[in-house]
N, C-alpha and C. Protein backbone atom coordinates (compact mmCIF):
# COMPACT_ATOMS: atom_id res chain seq x y z
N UNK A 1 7.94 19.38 -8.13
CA UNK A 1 8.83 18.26 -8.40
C UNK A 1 8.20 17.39 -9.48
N UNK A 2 9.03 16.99 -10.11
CA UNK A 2 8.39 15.69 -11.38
C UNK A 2 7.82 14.63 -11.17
N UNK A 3 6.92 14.18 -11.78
CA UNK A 3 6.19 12.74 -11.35
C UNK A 3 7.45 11.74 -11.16
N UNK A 4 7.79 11.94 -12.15
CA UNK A 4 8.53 10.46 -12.36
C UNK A 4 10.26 10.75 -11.29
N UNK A 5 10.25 11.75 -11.01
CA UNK A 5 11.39 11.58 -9.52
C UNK A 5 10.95 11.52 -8.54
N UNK A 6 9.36 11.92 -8.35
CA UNK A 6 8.77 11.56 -7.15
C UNK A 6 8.68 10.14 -7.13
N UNK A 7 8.49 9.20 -8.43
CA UNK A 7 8.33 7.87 -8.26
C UNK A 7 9.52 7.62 -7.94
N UNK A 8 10.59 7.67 -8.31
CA UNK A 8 12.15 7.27 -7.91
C UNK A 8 12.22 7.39 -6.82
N UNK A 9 12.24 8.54 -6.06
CA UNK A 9 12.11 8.96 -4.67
C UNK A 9 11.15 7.78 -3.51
N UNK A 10 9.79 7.52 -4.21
CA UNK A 10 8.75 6.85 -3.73
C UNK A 10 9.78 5.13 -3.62
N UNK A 11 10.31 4.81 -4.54
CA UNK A 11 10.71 3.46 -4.62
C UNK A 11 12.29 3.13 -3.89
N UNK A 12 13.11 4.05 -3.81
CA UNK A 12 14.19 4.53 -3.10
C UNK A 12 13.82 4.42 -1.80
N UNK A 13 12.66 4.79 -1.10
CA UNK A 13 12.37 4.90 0.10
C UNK A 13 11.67 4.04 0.57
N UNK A 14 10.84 3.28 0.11
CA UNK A 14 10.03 2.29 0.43
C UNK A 14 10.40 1.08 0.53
N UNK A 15 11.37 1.20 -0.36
CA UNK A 15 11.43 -1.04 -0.74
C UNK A 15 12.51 -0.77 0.59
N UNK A 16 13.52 -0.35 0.95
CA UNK A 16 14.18 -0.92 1.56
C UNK A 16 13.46 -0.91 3.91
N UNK A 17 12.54 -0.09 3.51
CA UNK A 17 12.18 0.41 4.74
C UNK A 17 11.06 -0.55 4.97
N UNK A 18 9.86 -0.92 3.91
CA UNK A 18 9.15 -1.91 4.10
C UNK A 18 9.65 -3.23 3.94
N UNK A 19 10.65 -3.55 3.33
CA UNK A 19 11.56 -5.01 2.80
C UNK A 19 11.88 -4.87 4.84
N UNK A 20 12.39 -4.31 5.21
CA UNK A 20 13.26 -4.26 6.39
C UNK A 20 12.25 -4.95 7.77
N UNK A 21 10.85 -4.41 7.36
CA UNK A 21 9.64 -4.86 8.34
C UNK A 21 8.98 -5.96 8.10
N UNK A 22 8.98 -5.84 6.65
CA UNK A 22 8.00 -7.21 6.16
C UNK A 22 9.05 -8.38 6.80
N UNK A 23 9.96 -8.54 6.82
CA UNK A 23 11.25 -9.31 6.78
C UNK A 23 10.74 -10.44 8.19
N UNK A 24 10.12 -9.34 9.06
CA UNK A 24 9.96 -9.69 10.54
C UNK A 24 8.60 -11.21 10.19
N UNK A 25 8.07 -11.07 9.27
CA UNK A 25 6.81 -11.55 8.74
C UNK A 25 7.09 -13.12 7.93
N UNK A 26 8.51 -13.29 7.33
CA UNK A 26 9.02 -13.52 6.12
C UNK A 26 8.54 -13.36 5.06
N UNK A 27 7.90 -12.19 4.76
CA UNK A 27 7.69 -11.39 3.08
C UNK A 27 8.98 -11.20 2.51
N UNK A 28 9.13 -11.58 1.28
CA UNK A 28 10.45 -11.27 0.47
C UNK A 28 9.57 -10.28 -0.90
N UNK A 29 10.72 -9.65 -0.90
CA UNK A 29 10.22 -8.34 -2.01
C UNK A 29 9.95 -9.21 -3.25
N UNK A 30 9.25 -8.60 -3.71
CA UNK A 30 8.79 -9.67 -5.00
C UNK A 30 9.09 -8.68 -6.72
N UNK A 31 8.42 -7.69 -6.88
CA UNK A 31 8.55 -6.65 -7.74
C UNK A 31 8.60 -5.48 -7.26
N UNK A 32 8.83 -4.27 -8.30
CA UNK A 32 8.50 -3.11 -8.34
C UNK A 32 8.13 -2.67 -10.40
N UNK A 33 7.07 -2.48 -9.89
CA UNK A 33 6.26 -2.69 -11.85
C UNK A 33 5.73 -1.43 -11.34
N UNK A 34 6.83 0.26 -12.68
CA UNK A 34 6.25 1.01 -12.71
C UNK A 34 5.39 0.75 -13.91
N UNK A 35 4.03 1.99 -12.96
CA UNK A 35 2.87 1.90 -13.76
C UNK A 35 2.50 2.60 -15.34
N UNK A 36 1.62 2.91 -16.40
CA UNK A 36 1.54 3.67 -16.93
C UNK A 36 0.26 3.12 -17.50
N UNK A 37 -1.13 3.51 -16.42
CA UNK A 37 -2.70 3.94 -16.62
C UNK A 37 -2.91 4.95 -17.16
N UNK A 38 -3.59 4.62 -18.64
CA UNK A 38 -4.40 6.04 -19.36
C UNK A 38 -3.75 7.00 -18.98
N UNK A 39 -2.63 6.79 -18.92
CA UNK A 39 -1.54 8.28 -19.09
C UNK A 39 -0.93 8.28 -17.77
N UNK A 40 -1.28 7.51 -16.88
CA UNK A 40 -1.06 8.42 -15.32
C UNK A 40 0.35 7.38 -14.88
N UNK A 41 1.08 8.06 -14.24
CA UNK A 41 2.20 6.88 -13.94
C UNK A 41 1.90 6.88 -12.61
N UNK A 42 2.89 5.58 -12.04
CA UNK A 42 2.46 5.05 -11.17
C UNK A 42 3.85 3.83 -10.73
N UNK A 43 3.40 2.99 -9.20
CA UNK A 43 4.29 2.22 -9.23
C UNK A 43 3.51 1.47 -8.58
N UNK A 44 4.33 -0.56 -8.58
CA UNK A 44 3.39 -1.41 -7.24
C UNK A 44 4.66 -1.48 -7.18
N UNK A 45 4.55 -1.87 -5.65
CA UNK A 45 5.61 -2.56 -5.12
C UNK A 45 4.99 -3.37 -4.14
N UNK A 46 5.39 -4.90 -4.78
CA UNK A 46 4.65 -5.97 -4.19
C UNK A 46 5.70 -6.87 -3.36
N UNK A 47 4.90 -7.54 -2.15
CA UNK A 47 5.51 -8.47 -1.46
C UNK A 47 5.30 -9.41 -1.10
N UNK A 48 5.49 -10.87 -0.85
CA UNK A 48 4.56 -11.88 -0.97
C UNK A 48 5.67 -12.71 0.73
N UNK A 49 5.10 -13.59 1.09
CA UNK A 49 4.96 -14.63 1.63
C UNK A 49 4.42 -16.08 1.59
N UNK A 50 4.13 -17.14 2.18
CA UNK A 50 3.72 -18.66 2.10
C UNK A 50 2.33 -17.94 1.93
N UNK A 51 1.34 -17.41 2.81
CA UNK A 51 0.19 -17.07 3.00
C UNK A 51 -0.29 -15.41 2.52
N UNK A 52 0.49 -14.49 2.58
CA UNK A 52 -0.12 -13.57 2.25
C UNK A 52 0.73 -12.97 0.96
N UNK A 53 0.15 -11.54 0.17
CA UNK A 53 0.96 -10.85 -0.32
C UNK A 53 0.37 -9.64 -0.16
N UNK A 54 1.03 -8.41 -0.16
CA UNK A 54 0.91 -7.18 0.22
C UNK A 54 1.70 -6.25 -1.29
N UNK A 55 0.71 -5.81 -1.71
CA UNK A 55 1.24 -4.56 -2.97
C UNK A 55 1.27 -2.85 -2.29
N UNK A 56 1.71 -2.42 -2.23
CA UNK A 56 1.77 -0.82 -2.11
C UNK A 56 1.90 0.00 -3.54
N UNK A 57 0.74 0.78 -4.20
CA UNK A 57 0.50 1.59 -5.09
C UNK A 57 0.65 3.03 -4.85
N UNK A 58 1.56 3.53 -5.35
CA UNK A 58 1.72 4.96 -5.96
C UNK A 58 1.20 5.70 -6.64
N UNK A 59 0.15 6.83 -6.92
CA UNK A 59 0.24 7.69 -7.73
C UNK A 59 -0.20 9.22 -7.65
N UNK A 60 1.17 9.40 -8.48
CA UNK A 60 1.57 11.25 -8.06
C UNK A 60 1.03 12.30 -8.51
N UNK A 61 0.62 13.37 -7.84
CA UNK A 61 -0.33 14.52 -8.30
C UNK A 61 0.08 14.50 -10.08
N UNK A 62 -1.22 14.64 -10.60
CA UNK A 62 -1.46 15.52 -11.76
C UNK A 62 -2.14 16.51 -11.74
N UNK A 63 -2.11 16.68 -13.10
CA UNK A 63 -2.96 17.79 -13.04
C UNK A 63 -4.43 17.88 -12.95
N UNK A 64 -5.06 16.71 -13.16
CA UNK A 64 -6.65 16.21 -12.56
C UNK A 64 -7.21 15.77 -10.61
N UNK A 65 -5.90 15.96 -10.35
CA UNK A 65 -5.99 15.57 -9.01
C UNK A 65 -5.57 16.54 -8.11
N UNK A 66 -5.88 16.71 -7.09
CA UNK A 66 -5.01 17.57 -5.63
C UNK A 66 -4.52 16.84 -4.97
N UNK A 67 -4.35 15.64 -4.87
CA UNK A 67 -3.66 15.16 -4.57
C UNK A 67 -2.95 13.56 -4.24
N UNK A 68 -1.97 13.66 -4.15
CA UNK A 68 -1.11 12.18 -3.96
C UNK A 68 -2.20 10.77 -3.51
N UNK A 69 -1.72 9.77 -3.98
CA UNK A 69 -2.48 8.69 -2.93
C UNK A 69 -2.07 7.34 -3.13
N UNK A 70 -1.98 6.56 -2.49
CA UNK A 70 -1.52 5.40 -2.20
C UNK A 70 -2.72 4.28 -2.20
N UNK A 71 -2.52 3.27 -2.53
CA UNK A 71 -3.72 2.16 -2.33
C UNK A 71 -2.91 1.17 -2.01
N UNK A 72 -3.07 0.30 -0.67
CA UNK A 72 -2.30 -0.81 0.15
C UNK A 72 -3.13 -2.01 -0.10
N UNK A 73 -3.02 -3.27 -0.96
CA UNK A 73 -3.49 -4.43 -0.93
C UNK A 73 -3.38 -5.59 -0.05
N UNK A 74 -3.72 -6.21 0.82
CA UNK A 74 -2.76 -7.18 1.32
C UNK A 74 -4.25 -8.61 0.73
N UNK A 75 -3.42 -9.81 0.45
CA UNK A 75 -3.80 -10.69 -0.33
C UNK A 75 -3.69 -11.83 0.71
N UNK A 76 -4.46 -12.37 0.71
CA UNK A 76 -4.88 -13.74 1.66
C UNK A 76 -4.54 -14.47 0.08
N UNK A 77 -3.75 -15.69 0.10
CA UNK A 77 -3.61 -16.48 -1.18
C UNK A 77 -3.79 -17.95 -1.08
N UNK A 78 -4.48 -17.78 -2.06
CA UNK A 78 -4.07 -17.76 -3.31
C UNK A 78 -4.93 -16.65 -3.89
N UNK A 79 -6.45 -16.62 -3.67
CA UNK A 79 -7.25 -15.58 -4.37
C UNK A 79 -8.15 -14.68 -4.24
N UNK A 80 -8.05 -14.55 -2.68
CA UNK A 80 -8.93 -13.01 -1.96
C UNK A 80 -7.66 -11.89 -1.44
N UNK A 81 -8.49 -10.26 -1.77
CA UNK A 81 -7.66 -9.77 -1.74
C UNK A 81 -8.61 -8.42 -0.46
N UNK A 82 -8.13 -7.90 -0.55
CA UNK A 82 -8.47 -6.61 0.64
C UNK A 82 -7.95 -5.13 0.51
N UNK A 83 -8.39 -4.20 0.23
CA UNK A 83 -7.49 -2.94 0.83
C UNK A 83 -7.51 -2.50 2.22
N UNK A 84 -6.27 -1.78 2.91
CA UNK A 84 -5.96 -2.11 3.91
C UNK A 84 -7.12 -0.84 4.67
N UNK A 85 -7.54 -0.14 3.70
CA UNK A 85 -8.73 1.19 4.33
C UNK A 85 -9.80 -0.02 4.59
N UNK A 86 -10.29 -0.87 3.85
CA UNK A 86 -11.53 -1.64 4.12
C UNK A 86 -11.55 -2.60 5.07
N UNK A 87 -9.81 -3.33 6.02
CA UNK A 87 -9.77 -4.18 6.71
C UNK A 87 -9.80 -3.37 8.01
N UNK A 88 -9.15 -1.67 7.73
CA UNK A 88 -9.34 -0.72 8.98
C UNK A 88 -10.36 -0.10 9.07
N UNK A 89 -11.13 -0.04 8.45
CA UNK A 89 -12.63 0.05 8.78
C UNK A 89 -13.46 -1.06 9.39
N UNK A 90 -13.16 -2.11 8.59
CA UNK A 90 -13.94 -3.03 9.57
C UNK A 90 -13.52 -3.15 10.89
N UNK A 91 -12.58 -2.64 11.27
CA UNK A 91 -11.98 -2.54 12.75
C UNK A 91 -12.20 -1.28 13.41
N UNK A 92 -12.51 -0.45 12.95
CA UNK A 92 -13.27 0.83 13.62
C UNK A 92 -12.11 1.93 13.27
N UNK A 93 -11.12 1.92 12.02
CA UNK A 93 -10.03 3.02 12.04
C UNK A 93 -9.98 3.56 10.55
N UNK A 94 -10.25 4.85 10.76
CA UNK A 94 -9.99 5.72 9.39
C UNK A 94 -8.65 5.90 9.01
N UNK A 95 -8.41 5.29 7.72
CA UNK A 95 -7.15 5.53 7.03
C UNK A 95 -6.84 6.30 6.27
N UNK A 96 -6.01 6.99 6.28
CA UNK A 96 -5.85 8.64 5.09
C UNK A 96 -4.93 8.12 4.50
N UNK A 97 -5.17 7.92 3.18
CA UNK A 97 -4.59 7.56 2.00
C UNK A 97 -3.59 9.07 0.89
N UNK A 98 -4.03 10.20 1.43
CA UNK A 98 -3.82 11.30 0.98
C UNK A 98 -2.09 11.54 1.93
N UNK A 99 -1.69 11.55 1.56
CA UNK A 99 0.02 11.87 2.46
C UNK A 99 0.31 13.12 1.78
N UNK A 100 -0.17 13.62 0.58
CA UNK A 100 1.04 14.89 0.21
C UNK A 100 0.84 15.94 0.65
N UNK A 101 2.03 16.99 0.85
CA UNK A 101 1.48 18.47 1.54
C UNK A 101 3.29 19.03 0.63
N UNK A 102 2.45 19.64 0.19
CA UNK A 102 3.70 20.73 -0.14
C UNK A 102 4.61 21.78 0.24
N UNK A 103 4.58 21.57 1.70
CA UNK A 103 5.90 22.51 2.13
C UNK A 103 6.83 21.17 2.63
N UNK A 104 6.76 20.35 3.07
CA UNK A 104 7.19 19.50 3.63
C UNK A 104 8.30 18.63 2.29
N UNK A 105 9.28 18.02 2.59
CA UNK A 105 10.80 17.75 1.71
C UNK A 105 9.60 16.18 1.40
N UNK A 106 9.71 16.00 0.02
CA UNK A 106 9.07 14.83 -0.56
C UNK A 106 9.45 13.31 0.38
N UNK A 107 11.21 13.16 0.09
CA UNK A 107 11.86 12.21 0.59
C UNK A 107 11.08 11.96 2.20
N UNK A 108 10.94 13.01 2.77
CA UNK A 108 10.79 12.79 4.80
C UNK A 108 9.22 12.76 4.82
N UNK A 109 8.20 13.27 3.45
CA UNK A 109 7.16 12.53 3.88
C UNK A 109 6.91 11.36 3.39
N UNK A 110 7.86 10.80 2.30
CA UNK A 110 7.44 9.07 2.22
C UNK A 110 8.44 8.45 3.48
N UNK A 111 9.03 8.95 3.96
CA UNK A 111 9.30 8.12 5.35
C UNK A 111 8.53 8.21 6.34
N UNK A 112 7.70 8.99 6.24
CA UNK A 112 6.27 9.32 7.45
C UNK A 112 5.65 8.43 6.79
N UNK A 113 5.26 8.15 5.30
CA UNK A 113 4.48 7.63 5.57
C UNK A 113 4.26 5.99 5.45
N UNK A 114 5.76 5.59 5.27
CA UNK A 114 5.96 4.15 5.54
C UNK A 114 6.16 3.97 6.80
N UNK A 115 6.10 5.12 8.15
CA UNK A 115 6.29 4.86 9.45
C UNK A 115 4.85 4.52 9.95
N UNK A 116 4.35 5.43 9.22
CA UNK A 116 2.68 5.37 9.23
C UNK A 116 1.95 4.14 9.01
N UNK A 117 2.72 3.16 7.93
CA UNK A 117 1.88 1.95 7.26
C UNK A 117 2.21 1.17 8.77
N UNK A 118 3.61 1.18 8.93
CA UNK A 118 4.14 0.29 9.68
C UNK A 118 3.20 0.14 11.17
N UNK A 119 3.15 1.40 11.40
CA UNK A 119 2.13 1.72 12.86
C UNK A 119 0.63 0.65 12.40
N UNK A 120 0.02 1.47 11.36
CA UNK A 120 -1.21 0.53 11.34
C UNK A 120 -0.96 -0.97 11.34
N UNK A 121 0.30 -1.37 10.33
CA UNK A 121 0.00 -2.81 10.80
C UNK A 121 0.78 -3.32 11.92
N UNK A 122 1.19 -2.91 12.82
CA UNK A 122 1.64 -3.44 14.11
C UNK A 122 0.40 -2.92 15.03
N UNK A 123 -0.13 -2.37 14.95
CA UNK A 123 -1.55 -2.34 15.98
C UNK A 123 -2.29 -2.43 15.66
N UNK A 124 -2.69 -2.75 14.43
CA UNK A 124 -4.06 -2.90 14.30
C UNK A 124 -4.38 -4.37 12.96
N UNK A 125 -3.01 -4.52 12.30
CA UNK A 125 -3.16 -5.33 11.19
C UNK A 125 -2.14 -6.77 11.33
N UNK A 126 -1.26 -6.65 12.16
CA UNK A 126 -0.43 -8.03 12.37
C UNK A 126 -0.74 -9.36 12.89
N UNK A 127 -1.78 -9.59 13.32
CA UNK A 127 -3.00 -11.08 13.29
C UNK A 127 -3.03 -11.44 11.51
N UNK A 128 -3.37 -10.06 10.24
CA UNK A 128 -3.33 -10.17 9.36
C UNK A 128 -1.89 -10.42 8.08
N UNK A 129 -1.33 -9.29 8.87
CA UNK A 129 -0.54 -10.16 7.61
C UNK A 129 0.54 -11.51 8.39
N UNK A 130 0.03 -11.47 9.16
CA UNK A 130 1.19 -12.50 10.06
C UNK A 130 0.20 -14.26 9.36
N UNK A 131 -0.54 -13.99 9.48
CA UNK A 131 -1.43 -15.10 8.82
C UNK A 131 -2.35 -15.46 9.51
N UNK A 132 -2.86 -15.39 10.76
CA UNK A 132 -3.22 -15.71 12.11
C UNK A 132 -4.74 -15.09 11.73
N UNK A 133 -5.37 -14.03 10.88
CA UNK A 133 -6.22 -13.82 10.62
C UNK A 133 -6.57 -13.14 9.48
N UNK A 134 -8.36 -13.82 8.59
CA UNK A 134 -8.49 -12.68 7.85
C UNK A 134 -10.01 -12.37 8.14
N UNK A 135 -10.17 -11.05 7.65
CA UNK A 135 -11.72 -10.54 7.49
C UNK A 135 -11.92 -10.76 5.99
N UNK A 136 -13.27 -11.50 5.95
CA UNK A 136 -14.04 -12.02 4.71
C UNK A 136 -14.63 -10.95 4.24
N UNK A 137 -14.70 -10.43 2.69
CA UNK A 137 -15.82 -9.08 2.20
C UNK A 137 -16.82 -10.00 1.74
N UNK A 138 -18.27 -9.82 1.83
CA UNK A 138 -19.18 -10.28 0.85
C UNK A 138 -19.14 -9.72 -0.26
N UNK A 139 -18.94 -10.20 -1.24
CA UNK A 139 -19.34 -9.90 -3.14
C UNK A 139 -20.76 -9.53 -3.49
N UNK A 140 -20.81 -8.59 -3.59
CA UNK A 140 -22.21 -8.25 -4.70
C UNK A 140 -22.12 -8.02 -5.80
N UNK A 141 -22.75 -9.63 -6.23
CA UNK A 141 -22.48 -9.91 -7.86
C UNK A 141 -23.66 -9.30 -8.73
N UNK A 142 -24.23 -8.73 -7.66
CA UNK A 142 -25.69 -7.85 -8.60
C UNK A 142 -26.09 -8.75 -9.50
N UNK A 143 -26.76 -9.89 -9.15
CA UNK A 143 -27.63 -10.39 -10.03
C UNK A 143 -26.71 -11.82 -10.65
N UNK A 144 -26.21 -11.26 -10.92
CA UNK A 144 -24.38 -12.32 -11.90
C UNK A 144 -24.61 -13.43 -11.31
N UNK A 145 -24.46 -13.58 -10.14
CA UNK A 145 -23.97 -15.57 -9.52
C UNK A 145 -25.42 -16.08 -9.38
């Protein structure tokens, strides 16, 4: 399948399924800014609230990669940010960022795997984006500050 209908596909399926959950939160959809890194396309689809904002990143197999992967931001604001593998680790849970498998219909695994986001943050992340909590990273400014 093509990058760029997998991104269509990716944004078709997401905004309205995560818009539908965040909603519970009051996140209102904010953008969708497809990407185009040193060649590679891509999409965010960002969501914001009073206190937090949450981006979901796309990008689709090439030919340097095996495979698919996603990177989930959620933003304590105004100016600390988090990925959601480093806030589930600090909580004791491995996150697989890898979703693609090729026998499986593109469309029904980005609905797995926005069922998937949804699971982690109702058990393990909704103190966080609800506002009620964040985990602090220390900075290593190597020397810098």
């Amino acid at each position: 399948m093509d990058n760029i209908l997998k991104i269509d596909i990716f944004k078709e399926v997401v905004i309205p399924i995560m818009s539908n959950y965040l909603k519970n939160f009051d996140f209102i959809f904010i953008e969708c800014i497809d990407e185009n890194i040193i060649e590679e396309k891509g999409v965010t689809i960002s969501y914001k609230n009073e206190c937090r904002g949450i981006s979901i990143y796309y990008c689709p197999h090439n030919d340097n990669e095996q495979f698919e992967f996603t990177l989930v931001h959620i933003n304590k604001l105004p100016n600390s940010t988090a990925l959601i593998s480093k806030l589930l680790q600090k909580k004791g849970i491995n996150y697989e960022r890898n979703f693609y498998k090729e026998e499986i219909d593109f469309r029904d695994m980005v609905v797995a795997y926005c069922e998937y986001l949804i699971f982690l943050f109702e058990k393990y992340l909704k103190t966080i984006i609800s506002g009620e909590e964040w985990i602090d990273f220390p900075v290593d400014w190597y020397g810098y500050k």
